[in-house]
Structures are given as structure tokens and as C-alpha cells.
Protein backbone atom coordinates (compact mmCIF):
# COMPACT_ATOMS: atom_id res chain seq x y z
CA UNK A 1 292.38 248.09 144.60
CA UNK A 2 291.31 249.99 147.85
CA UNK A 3 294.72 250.77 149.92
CA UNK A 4 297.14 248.70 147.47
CA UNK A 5 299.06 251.76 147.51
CA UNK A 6 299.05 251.88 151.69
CA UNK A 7 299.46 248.12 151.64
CA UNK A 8 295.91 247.56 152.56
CA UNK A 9 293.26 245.53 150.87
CA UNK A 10 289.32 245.66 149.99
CA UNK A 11 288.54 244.01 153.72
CA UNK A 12 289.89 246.88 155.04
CA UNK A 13 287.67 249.42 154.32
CA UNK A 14 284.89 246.68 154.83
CA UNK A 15 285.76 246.61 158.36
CA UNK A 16 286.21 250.07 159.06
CA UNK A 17 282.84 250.80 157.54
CA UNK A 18 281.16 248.32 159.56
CA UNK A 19 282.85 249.67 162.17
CA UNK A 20 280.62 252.88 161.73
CA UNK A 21 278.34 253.23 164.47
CA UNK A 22 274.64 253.78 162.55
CA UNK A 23 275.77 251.98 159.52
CA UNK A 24 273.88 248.79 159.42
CA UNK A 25 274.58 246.97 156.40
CA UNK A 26 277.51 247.54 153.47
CA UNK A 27 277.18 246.51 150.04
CA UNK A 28 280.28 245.78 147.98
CA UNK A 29 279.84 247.15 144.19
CA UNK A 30 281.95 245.89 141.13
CA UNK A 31 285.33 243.72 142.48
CA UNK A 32 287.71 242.53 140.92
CA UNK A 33 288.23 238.65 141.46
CA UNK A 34 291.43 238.21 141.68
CA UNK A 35 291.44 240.58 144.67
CA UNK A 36 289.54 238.37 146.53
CA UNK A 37 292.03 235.84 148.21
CA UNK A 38 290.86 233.33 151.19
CA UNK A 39 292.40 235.63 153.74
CA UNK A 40 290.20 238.71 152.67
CA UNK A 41 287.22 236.69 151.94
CA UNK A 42 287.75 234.99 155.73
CA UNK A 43 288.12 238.44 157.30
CA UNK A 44 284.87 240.05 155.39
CA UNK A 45 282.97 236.88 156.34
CA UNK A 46 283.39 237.95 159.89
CA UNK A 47 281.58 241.50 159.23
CA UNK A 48 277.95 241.11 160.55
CA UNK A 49 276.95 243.79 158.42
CA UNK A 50 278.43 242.80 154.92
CA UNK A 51 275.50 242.02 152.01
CA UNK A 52 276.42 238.79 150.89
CA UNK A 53 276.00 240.05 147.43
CA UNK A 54 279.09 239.81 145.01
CA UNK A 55 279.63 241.40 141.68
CA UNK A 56 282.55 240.02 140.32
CA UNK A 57 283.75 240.68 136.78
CA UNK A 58 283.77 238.08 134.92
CA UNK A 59 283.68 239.03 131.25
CA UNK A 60 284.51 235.89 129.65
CA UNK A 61 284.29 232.17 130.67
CA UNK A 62 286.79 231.54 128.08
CA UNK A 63 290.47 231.76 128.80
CA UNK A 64 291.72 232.52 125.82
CA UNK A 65 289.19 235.27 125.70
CA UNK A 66 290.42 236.53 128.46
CA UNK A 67 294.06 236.07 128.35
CA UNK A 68 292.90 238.60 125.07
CA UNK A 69 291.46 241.33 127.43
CA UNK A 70 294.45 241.11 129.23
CA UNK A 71 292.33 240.18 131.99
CA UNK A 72 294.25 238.63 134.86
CA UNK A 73 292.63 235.58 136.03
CA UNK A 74 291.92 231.88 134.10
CA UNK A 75 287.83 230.59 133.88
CA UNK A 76 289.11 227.81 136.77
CA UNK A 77 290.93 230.81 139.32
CA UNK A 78 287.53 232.64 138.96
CA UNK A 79 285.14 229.35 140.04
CA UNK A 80 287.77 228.70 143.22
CA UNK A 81 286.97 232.12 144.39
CA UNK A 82 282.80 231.77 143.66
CA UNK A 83 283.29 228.46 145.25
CA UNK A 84 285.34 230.29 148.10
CA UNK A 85 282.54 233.26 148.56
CA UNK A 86 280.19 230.76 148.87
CA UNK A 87 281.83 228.45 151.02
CA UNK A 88 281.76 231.58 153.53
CA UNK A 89 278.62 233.13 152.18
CA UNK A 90 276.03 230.17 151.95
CA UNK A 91 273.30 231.82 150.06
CA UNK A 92 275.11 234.29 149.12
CA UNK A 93 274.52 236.19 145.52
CA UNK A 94 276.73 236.05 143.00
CA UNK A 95 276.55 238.55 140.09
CA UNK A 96 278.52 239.73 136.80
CA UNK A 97 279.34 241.05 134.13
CA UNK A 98 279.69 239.68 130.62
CA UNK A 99 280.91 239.91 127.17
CA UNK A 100 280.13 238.74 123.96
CA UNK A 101 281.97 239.34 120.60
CA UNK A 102 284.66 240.31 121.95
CA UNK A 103 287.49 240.19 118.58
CA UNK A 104 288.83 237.13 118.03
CA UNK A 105 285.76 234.87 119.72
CA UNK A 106 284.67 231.76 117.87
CA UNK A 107 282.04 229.63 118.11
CA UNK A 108 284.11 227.39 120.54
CA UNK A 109 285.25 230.40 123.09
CA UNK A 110 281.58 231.57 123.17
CA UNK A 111 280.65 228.02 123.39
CA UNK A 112 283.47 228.06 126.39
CA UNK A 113 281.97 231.42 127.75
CA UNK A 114 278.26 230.29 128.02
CA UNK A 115 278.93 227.06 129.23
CA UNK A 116 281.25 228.65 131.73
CA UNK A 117 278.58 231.29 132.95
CA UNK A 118 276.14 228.03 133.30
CA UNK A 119 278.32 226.22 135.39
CA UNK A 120 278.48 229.11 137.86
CA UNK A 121 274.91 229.89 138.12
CA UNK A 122 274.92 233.36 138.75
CA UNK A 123 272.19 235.60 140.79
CA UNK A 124 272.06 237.92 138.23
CA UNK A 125 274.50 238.98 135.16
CA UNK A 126 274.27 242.30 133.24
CA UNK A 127 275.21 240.92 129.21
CA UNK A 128 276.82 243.23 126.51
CA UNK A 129 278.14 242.85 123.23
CA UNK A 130 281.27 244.14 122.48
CA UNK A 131 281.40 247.64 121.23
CA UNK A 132 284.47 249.43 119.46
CA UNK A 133 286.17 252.31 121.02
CA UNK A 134 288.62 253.95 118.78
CA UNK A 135 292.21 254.02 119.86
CA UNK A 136 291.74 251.16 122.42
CA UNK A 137 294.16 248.19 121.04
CA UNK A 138 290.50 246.00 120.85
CA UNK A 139 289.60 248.60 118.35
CA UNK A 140 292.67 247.51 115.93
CA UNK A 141 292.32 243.76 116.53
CA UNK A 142 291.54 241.53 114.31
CA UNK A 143 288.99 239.25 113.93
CA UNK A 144 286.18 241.58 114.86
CA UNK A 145 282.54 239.73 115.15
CA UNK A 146 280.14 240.73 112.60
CA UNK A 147 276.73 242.95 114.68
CA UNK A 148 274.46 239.89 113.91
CA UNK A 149 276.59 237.38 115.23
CA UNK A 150 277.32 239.54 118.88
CA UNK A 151 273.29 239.78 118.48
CA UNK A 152 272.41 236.74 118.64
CA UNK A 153 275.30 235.16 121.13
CA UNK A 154 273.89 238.22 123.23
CA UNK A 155 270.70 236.55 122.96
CA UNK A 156 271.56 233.23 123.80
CA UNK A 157 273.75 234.56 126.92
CA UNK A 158 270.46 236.51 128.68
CA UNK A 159 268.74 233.14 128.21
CA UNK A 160 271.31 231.43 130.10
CA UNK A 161 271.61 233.57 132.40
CA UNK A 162 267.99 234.42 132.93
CA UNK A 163 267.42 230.60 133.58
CA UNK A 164 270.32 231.07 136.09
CA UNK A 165 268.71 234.11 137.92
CA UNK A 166 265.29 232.09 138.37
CA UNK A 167 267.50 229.03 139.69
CA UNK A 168 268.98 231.04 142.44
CA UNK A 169 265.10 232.55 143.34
């Protein structure tokens, strides 16, 4: 959200730190994806110095997973802007983060999420189970997933996504 409040936007700072005489490469950490429009992808693909490494948050494949997290962007607006990045970043790496067991997930969301995190392939993912923090609205959901089940869809994620990381090596 770099200069939302000046009406500026993540490319922004991209270019004025490429700008930096000295500076000869700039690495983007966590983004958010839905901050990443065409225009701002088209004007960071011009910076000579930008990593084309991404780590976008992802958390979920699943929409209605999502739409739970109050995240604000669907499984499909996600792909278009991985597809975007790497329509202007051949090559480029693509990594995440992602949740399992979040409250409320059944079998068919995680089946949604890992199938989802297939599809995109990603460089690398870091994978978490969800973990209660007391006086978050999460924390009073219902639903919550039992420890072994967040287990072992945690374990079946990392495979996924370990087959993933070798495919993009």
C-alpha cells in the first residue's frame, strides 16, 4: 500500500529506487495481489533492475476460503495477475504464502486450495496451518479443524508444492 495515502502506488517507489545511482538490483518482498494492476506491473517491467521474483499472498486457492479471511481477491483475479507477471516477467518466480485449516475448510475447499496452488506452479511457497489467536474474529469461528487434520493437509500441501518448486528448477 506504498503511497495510497499520496495517491501513489508500489511502482513508484520501484522506480525511484532504481533510480538510485549504486543500487543495482531491487527485490520486492510480500505484495499484495490485488495491488498489482496491468498498469503497475507494465511500468515495473520497464525497471532494468527489478528481481523478477514475486511473493504474492495467496493464502487460499479456495474462494470461499477466502471470501472467509476477508481477503479481497477471488482464486481466478489472483491467476490473471500470475498470468500477467509472467506475461511481463518470462521466467520470472512466483512465490507464496499458504494456509491450511483455516475454520470452516472442508475437504472440498482444501481440495479447491491444493488444486488451485497446483495449477499455478509456484517457485517456492512457505505452508502453515492455521493457528488461533485469541480475540481475532477467526478465533470465535466456528468450524475450527481438528490439529491432525491441519497436519496432514499441511503435509499434503508441501508435497504439492515441493513438486512445484522442482518444476520451476
Amino acid at each position: 500500500a506504498y503511497g495510497q495515502d499520496l495517491g501513489l502506488e508500489l511502482c513508484d517507489a520501484v522506480e525511484a529506487a532504481c533510480a538510485i545511482p549504486g543500487i543495482r538490483r531491487v527485490r520486492l518482498g510480500s505484495l499484495e495481489p490485488e495491488r498489482l494492476t496491468p498498469p503497475v506491473i507494465a511500468r515495473m517491467r520497464a525497471q532494468e533492475k527489478l528481481c523478477p521474483q514475486f511473493h504474492l499472498s495467496l493464502q487460499s486457492g479456495c474462494g470461499a476460503t477466502l471470501k472467509r479471511m476477508n481477503r479481497h481477491y477471488t482464486p481466478q483475479e489472483y491467476m490473471g495477475i500470475v498470468q500477467d507477471l509472467r506475461g511481463a516477467f518470462p521466467g520470472c518466480a512466483i512465490t507464496t504464502d499458504v494456509m491450511v485449516g483455516f475454520p470452516g475448510e472442508t475437504e472440498e475447499e482444501f481440495a479447491q486450495n491444493l488444486a488451485f496452488v497446483a495449477a499455478v506452479g509456484f517457485a517456492k511457497a512457505h505452508v502453515f496451518a492455521y493457528s488461533r489467536r485469541p480475540g481475532t474474529v477467526a478465533d470465535r469461528a466456528p468450524d475450527q479443524v481438528p490439529a491432525p487434520v491441519k497436519e496432514e493437509r499441511s503435509a499434503q500441501m508441501l508435497a504439492a508444492t515441493a513438486q512445484s518448486q522442482l518444476a520451476f528448477y
